[in-house]
N, C-alpha and C. Protein backbone atom coordinates (compact mmCIF):
# COMPACT_ATOMS: atom_id res chain seq x y z
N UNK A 1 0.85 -1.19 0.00
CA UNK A 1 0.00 0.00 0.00
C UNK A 1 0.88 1.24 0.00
N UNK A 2 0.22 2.38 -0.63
CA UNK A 2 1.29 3.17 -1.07
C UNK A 2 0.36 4.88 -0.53
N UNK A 3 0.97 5.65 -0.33
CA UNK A 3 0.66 7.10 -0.20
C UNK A 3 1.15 7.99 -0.67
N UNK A 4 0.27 8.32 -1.51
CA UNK A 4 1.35 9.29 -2.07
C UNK A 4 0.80 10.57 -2.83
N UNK A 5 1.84 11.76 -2.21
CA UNK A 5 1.39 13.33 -1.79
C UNK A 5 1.62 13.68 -3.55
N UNK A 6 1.34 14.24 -3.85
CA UNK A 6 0.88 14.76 -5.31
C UNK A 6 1.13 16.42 -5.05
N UNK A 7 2.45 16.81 -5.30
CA UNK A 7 2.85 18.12 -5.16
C UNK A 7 2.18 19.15 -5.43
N UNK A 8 1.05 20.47 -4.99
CA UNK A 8 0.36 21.71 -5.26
C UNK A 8 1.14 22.10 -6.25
N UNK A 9 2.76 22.03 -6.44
CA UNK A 9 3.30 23.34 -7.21
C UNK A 9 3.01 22.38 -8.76
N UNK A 10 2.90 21.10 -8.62
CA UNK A 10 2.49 20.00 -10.26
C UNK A 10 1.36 20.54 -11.12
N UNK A 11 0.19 21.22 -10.18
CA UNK A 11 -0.66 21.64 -10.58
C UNK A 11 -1.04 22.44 -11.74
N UNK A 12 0.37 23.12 -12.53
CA UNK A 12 0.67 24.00 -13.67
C UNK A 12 1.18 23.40 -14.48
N UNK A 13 1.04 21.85 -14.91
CA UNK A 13 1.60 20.91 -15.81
C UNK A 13 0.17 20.73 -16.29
N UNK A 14 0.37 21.16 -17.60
CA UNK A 14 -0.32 20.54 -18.83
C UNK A 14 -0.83 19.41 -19.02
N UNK A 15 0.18 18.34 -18.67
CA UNK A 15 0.00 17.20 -18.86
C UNK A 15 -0.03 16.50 -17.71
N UNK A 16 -0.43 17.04 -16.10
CA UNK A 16 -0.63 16.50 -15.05
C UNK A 16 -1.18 15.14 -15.13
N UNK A 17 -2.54 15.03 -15.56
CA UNK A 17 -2.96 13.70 -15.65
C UNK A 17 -2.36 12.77 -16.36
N UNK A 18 -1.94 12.76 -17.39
CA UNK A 18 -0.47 11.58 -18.18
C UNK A 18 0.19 11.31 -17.30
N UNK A 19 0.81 12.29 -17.14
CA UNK A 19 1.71 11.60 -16.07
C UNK A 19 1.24 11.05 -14.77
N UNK A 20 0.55 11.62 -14.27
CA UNK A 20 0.19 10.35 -12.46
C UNK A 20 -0.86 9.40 -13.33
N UNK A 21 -1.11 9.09 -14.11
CA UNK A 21 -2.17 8.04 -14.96
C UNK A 21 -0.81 7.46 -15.50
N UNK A 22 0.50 7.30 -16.38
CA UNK A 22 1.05 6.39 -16.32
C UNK A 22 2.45 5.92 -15.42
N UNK A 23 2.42 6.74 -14.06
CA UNK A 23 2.98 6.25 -12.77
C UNK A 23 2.08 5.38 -11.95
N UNK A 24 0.40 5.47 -11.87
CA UNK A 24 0.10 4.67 -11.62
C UNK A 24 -0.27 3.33 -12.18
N UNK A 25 -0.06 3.39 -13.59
CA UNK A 25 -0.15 1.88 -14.54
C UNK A 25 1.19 1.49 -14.17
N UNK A 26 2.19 1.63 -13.31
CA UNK A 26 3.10 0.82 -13.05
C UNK A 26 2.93 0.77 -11.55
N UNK A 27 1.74 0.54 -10.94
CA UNK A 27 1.88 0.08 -9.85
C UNK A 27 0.08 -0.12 -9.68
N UNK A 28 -0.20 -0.93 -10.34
CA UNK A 28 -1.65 -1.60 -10.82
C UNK A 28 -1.64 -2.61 -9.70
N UNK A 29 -0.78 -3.34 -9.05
CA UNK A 29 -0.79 -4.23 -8.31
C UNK A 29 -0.79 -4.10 -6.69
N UNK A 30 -0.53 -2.43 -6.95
CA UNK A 30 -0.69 -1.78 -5.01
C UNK A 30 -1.93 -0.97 -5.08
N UNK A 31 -2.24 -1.02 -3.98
CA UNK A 31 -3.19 0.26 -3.92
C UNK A 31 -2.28 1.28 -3.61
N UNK A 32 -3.18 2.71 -4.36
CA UNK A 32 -2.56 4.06 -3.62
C UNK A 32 -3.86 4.56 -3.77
N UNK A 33 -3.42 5.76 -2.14
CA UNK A 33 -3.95 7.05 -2.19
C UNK A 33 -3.33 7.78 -2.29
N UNK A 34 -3.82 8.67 -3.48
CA UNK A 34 -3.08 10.22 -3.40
C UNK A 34 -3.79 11.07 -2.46
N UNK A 35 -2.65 12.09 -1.98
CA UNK A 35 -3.25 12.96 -1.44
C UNK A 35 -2.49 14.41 -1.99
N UNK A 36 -3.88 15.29 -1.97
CA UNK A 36 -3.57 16.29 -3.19
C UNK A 36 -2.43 17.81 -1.93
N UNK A 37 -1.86 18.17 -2.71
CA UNK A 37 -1.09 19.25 -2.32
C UNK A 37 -1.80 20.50 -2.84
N UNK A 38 -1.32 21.75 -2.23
CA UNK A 38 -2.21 22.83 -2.30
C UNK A 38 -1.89 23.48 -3.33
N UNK A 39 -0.58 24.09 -3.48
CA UNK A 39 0.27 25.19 -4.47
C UNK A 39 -0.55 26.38 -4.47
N UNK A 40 -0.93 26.91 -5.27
CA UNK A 40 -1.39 28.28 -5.63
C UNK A 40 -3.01 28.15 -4.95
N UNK A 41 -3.95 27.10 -5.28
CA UNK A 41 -4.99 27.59 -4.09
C UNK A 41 -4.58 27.95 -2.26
N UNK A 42 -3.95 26.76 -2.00
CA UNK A 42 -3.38 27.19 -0.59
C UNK A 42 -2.91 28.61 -0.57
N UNK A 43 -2.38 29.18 -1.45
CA UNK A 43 -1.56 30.66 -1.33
C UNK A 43 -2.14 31.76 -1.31
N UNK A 44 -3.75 31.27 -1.71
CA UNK A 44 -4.72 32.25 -1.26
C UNK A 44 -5.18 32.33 -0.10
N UNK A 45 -5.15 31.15 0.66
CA UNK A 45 -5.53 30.93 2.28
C UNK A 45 -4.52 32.07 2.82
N UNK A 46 -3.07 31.98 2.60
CA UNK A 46 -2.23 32.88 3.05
C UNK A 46 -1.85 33.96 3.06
N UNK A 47 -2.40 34.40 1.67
CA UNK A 47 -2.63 35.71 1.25
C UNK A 47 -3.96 36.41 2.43
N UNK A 48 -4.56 35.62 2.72
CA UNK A 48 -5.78 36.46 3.22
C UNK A 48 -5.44 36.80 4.63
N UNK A 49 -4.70 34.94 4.98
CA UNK A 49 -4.03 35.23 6.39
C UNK A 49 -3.56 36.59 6.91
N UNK A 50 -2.78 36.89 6.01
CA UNK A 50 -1.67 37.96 5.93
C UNK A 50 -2.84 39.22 5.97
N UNK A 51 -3.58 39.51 4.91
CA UNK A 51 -4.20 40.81 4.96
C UNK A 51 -5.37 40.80 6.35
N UNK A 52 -5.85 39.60 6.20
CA UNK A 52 -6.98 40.14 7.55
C UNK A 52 -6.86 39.50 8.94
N UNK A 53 -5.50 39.30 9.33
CA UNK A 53 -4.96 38.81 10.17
C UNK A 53 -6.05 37.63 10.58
N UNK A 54 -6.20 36.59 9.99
CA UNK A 54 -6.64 35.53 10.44
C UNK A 54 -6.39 35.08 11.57
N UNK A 55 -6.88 33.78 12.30
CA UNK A 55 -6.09 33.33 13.30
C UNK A 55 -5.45 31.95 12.34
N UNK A 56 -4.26 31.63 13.03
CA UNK A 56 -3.42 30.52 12.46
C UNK A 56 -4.55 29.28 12.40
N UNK A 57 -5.50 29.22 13.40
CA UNK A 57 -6.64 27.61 13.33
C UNK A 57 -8.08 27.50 12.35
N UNK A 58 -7.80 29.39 12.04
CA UNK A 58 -8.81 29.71 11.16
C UNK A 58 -7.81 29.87 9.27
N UNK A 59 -7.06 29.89 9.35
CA UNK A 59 -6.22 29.92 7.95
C UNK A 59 -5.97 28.71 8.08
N UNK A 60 -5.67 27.50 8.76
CA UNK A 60 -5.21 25.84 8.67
C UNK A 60 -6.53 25.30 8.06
N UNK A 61 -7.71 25.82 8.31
CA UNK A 61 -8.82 24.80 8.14
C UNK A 61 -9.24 25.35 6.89
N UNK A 62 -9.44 26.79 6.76
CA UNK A 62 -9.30 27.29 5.23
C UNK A 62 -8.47 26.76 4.18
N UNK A 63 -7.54 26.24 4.69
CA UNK A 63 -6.29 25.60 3.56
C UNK A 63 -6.59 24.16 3.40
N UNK A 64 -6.97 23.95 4.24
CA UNK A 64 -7.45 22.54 4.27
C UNK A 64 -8.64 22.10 3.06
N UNK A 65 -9.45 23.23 3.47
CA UNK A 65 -10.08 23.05 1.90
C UNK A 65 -9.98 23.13 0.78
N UNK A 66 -9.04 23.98 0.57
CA UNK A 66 -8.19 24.36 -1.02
C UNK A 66 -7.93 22.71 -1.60
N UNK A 67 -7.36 21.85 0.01
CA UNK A 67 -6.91 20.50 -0.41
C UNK A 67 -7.79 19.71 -1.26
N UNK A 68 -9.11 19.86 -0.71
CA UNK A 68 -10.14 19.27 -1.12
C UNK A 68 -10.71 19.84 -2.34
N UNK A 69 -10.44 21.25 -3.00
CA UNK A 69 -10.80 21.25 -4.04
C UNK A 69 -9.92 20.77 -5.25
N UNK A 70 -8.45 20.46 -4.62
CA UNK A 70 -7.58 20.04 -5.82
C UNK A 70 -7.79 18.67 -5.89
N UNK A 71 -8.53 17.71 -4.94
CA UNK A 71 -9.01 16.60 -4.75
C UNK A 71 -9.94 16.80 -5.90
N UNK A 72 -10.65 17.15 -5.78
CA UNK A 72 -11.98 17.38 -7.07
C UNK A 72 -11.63 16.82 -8.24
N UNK A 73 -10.50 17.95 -8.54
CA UNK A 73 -9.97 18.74 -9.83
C UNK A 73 -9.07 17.16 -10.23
N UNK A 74 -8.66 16.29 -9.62
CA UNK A 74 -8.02 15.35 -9.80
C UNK A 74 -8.94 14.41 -10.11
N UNK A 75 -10.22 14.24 -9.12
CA UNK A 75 -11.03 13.24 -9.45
C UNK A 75 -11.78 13.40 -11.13
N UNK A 76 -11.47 14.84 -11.96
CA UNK A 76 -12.02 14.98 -12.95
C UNK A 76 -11.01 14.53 -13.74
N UNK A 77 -9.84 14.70 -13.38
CA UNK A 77 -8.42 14.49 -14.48
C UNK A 77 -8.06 13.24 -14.25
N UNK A 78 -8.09 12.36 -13.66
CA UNK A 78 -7.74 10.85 -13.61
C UNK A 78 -8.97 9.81 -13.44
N UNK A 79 -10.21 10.50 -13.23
CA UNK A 79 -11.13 9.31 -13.29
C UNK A 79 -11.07 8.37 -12.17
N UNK A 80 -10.58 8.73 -11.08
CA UNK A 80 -10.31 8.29 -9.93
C UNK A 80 -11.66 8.52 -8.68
N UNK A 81 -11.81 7.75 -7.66
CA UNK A 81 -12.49 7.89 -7.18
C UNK A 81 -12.31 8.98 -6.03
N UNK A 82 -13.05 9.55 -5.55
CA UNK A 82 -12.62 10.81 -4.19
C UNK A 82 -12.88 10.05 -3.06
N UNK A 83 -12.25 9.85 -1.83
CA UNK A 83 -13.02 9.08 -0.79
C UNK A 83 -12.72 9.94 0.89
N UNK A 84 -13.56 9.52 1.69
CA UNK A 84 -13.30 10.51 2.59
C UNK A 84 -12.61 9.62 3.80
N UNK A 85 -12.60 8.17 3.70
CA UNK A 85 -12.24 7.53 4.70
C UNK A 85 -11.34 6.06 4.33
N UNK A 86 -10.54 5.78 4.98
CA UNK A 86 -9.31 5.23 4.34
C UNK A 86 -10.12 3.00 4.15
N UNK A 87 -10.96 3.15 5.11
CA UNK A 87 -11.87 1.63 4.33
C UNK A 87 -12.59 1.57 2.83
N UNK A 88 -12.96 2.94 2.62
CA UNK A 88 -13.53 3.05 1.26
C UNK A 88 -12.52 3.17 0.59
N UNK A 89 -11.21 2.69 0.04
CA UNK A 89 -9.99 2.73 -0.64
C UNK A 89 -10.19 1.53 -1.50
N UNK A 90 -10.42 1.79 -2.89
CA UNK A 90 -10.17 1.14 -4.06
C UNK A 90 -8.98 0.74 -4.39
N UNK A 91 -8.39 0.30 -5.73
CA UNK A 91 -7.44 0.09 -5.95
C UNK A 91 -6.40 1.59 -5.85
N UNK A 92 -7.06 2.32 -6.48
CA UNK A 92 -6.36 3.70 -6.38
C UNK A 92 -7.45 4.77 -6.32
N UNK A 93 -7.25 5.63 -5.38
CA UNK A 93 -8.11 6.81 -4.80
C UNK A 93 -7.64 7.94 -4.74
N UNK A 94 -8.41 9.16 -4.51
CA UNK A 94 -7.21 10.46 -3.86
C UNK A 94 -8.64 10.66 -2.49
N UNK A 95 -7.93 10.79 -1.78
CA UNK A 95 -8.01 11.47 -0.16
C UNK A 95 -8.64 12.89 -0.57
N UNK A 96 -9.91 13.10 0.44
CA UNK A 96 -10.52 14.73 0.46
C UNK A 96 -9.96 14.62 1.74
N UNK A 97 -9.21 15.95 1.68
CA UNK A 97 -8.55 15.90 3.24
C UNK A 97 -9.03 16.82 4.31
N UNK A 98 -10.51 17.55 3.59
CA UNK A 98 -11.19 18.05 4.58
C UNK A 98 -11.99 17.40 5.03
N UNK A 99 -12.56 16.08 4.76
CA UNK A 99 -13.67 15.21 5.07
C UNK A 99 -12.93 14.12 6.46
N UNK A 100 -11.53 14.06 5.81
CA UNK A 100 -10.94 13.10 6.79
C UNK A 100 -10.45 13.74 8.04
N UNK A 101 -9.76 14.99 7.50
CA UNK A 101 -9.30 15.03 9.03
C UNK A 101 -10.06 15.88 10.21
N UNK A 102 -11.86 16.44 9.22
CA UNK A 102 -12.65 16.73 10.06
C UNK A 102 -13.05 15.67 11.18
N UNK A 103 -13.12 14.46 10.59
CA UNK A 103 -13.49 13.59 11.19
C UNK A 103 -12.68 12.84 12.01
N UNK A 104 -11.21 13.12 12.09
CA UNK A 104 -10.83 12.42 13.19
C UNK A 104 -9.82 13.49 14.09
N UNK A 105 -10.87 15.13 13.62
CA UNK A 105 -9.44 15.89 14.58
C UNK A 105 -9.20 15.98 15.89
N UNK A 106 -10.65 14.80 16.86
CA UNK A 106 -10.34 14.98 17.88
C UNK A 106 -9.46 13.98 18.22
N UNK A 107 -8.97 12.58 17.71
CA UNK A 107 -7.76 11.84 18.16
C UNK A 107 -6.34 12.06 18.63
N UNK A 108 -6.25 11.02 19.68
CA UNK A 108 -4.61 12.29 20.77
C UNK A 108 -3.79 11.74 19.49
N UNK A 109 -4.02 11.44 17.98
CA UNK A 109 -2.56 11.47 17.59
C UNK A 109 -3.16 12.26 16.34
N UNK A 110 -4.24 13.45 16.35
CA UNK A 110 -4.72 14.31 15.14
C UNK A 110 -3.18 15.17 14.94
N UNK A 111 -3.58 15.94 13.60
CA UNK A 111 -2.76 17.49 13.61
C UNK A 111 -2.71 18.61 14.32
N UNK A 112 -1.88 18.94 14.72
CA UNK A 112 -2.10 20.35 14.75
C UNK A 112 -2.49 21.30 13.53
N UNK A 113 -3.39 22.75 14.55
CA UNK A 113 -4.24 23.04 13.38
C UNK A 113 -3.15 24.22 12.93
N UNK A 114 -2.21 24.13 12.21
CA UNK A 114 -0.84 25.10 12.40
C UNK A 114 -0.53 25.13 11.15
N UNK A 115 0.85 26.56 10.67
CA UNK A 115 1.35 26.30 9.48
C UNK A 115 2.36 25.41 9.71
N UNK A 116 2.46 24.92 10.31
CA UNK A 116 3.24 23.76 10.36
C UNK A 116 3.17 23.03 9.48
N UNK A 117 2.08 22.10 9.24
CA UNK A 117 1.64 21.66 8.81
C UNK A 117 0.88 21.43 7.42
N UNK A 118 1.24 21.07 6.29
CA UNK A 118 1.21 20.70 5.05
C UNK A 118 0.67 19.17 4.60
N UNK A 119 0.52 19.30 3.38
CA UNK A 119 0.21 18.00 2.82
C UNK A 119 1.12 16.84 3.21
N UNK A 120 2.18 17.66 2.57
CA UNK A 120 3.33 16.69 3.34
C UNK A 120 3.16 15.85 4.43
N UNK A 121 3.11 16.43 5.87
CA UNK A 121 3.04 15.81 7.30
C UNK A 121 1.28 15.10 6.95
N UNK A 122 0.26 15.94 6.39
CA UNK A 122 -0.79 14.98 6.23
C UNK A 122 -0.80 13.63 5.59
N UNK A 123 -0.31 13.75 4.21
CA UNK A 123 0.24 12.42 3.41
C UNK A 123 0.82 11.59 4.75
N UNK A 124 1.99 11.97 5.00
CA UNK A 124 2.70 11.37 6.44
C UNK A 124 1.98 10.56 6.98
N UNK A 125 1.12 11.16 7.83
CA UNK A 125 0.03 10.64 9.00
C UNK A 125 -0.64 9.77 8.61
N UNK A 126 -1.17 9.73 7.37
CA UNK A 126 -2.46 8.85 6.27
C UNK A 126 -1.15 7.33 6.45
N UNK A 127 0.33 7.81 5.94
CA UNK A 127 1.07 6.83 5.89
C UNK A 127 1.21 5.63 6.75
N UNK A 128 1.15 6.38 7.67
CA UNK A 128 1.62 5.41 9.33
C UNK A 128 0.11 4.83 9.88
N UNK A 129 -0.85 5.88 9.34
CA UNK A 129 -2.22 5.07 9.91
C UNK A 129 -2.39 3.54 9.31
N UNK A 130 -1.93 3.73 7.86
CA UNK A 130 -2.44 2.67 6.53
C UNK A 130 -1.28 1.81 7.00
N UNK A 131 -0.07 2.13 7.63
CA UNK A 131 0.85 1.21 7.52
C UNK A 131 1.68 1.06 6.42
N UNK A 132 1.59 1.52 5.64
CA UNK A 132 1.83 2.37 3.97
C UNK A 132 3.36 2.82 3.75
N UNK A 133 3.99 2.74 2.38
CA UNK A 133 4.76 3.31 2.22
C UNK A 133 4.45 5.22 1.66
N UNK A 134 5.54 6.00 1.56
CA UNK A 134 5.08 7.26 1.76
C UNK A 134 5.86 7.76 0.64
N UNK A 135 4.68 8.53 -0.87
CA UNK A 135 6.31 8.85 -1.72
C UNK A 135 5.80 10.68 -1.86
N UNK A 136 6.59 11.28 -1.32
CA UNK A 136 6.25 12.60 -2.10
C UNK A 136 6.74 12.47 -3.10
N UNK A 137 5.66 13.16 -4.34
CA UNK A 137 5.46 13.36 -5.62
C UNK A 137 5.74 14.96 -5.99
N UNK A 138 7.04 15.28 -5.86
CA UNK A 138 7.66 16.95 -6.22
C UNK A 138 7.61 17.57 -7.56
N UNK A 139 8.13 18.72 -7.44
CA UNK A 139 8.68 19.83 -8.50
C UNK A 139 9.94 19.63 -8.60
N UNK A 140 10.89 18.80 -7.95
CA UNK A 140 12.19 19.59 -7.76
C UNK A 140 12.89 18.13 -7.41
N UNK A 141 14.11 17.94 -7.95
CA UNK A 141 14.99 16.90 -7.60
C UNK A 141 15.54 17.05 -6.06
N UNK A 142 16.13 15.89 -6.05
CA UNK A 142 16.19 15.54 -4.24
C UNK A 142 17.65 15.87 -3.91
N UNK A 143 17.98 16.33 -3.47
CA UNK A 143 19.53 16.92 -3.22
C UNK A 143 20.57 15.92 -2.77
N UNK A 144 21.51 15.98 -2.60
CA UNK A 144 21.96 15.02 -2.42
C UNK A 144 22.00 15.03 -0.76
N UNK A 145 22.31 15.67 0.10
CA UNK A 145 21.83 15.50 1.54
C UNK A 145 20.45 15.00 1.82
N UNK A 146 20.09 13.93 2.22
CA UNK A 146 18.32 14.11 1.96
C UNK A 146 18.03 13.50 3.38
N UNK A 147 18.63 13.58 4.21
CA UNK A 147 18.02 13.76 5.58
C UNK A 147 16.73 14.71 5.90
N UNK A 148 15.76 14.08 6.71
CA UNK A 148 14.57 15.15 7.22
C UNK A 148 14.80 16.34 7.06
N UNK A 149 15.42 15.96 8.47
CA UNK A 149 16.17 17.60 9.20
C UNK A 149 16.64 18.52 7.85
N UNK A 150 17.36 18.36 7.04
CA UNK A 150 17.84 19.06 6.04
C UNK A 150 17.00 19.54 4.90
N UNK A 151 16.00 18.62 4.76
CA UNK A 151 14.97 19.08 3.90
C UNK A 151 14.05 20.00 4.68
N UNK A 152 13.71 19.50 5.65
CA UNK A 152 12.96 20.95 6.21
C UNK A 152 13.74 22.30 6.45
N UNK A 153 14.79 22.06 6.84
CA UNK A 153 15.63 23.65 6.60
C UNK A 153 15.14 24.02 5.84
N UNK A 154 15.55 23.55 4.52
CA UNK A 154 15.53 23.99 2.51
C UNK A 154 13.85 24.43 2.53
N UNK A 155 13.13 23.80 3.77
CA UNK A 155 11.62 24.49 3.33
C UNK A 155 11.11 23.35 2.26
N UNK A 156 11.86 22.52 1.69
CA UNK A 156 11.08 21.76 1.02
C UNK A 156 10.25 20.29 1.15
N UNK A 157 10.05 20.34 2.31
CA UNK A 157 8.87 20.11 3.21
C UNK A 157 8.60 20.50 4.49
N UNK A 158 7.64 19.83 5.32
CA UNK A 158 7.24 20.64 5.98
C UNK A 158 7.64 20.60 7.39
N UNK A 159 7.55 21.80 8.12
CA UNK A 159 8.26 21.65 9.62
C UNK A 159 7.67 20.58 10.61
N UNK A 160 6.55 20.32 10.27
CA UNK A 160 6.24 19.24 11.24
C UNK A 160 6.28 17.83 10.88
N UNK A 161 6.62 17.81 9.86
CA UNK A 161 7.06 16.17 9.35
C UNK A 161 8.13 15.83 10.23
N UNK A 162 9.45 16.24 11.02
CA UNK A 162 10.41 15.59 11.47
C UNK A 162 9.67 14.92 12.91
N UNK A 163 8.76 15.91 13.17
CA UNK A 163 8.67 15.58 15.11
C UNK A 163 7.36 14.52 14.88
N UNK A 164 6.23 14.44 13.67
CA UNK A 164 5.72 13.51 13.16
C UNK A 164 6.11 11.96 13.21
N UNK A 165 7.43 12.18 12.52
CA UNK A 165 7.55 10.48 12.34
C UNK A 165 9.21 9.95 13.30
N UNK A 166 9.50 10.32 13.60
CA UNK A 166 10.61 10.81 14.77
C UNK A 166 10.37 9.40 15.66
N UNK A 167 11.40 8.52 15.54
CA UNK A 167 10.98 7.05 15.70
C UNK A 167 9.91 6.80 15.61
N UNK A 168 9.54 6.57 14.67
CA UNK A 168 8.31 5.32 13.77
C UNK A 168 9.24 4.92 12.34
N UNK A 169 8.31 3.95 12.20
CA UNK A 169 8.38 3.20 10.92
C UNK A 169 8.09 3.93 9.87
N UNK A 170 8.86 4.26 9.22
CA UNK A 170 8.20 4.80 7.57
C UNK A 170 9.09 4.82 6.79
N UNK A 171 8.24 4.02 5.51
CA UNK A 171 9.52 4.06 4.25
C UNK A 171 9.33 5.25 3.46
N UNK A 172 10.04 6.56 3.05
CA UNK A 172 10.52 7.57 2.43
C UNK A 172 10.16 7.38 1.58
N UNK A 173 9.72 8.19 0.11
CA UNK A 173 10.55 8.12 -1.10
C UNK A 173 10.21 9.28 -1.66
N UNK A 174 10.79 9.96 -2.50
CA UNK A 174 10.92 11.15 -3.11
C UNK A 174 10.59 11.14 -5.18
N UNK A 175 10.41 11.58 -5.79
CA UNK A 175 10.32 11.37 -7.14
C UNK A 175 9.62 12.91 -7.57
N UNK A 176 10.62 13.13 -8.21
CA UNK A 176 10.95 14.59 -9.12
C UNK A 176 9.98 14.29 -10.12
N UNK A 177 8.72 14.85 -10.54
CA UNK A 177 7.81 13.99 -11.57
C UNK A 177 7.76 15.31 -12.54
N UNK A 178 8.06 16.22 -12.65
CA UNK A 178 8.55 17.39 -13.77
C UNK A 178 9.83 16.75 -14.97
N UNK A 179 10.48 15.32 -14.67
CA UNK A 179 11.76 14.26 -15.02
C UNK A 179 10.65 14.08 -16.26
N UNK A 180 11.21 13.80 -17.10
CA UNK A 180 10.43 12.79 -18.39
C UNK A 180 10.57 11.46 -18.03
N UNK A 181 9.14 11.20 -18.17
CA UNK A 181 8.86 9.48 -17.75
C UNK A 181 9.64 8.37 -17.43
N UNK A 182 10.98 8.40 -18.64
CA UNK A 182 12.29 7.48 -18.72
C UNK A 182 13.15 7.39 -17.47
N UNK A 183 13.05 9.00 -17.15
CA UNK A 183 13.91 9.27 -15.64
C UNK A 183 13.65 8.98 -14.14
N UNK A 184 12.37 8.82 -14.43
CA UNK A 184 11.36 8.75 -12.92
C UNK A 184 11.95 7.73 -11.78
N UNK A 185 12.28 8.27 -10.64
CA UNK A 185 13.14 7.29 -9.86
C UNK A 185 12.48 7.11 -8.65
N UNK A 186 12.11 6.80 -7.85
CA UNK A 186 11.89 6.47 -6.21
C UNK A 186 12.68 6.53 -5.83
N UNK A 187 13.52 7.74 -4.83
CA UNK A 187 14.40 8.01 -4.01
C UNK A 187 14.03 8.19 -2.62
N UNK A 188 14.82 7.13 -1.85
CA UNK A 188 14.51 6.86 -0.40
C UNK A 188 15.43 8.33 0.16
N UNK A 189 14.51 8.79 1.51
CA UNK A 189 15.52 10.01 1.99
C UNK A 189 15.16 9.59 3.47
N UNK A 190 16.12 9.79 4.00
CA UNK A 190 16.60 8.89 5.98
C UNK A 190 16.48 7.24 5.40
N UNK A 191 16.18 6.87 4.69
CA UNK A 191 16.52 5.28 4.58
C UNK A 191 17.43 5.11 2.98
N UNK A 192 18.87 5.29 2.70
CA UNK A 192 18.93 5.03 1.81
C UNK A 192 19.63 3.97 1.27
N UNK A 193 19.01 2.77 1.94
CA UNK A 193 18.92 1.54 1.67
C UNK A 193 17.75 0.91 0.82
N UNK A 194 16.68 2.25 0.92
CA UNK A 194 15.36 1.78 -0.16
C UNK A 194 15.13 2.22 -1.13
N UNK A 195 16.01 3.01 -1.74
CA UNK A 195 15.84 3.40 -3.21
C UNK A 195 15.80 2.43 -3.62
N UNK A 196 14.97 2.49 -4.84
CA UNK A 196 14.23 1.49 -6.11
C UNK A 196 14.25 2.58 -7.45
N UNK A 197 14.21 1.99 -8.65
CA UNK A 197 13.86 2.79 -9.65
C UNK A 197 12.82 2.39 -10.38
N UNK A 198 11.76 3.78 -10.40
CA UNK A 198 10.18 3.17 -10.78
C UNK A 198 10.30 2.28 -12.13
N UNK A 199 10.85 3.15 -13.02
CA UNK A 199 10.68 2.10 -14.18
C UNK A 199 12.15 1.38 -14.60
């Protein structure tokens, strides 16, 4: 079983659906959920933050929905099903992540309602619930330092992913999907004993 975060900033690719439609014909034999990233809708949550001084629990839950409309926008471009709860999981699904984590934000192991917090650490959480491997799906190749800690410096994920999975189990993987198809790799980051190459 697989999880996997579907980068906001992908969202300005033309050919978005080709591509996560033939990354997932090579993995017909796992289930995945995607879970959608914000990019430019989220940046309106923040934009507003900023002008009408929101509160931080009132801009988290606003953003939260942006999630759910790029959920939509996916369920129209891949023909995929939308689901709000991780038993209704088909072979392959994308996560509304306002439906889910309305519903379980009172659990002592929910989110915080913070900017902390991103798709990223959500994908995360979905990960460790399902027992799941975890791949963020980026804009941007993986550096060669690819420790947590170091990626959250760089900002290129999110601050609360380290204290998230911070002894637990989780398998990593990273994949630059802006690469032409031929290139597409699964890069393990804190385990790099699990790199694989997708195709």
């Amino acid at each position: 079983m697989i999880v996997l975060k579907l980068g906001g900033s992908l969202f300005d690719l033309p050919d978005l659906a080709q591509r996560v439609i033939e990354l997932l014909q090579h993995h017909n034999n796992e289930q995945i959920l995607i879970v959608p990233g914000g990019g430019t809708t989220a940046d309106v949550v923040r934009q507003w933050h900023a002008t009408f001084q929101l509160s931080e629990v009132t801009s988290h839950w606003l953003a939260i929905r942006t999630l759910s409309l790029n959920a939509h926008l996916l369920e129209e471009l891949l023909q995929l099903p939308v689901v709000q709860e991780i038993q209704t999981i088909a072979q392959h699904a994308i996560l509304d992540p306002w439906d889910f984590l309305n519903c379980h934000s009172q659990e002592p192991d929910s989110l915080p309602s913070s900017w902390e917090v991103t798709s990223d650490s959500i994908a995360a959480w979905m990960a460790l619930k399902m027992k799941a491997d975890l791949v963020l799906v980026k804009s941007i190749p993986l550096p060669d330092n690819s420790s947590v800690d170091f990626l959250v410096r760089k900002g290129m994920i999110d601050r609360y992913f380290s204290k998230l999975i911070q002894g637990r189990q989780l398998r990593k993987f990273w994949l630059n999907l802006r690469q032409p198809p031929a290139n597409w790799q699964w890069q393990s980051f804190g385990d790099p004993e699990n790199s694989y190459e997708d195709h």
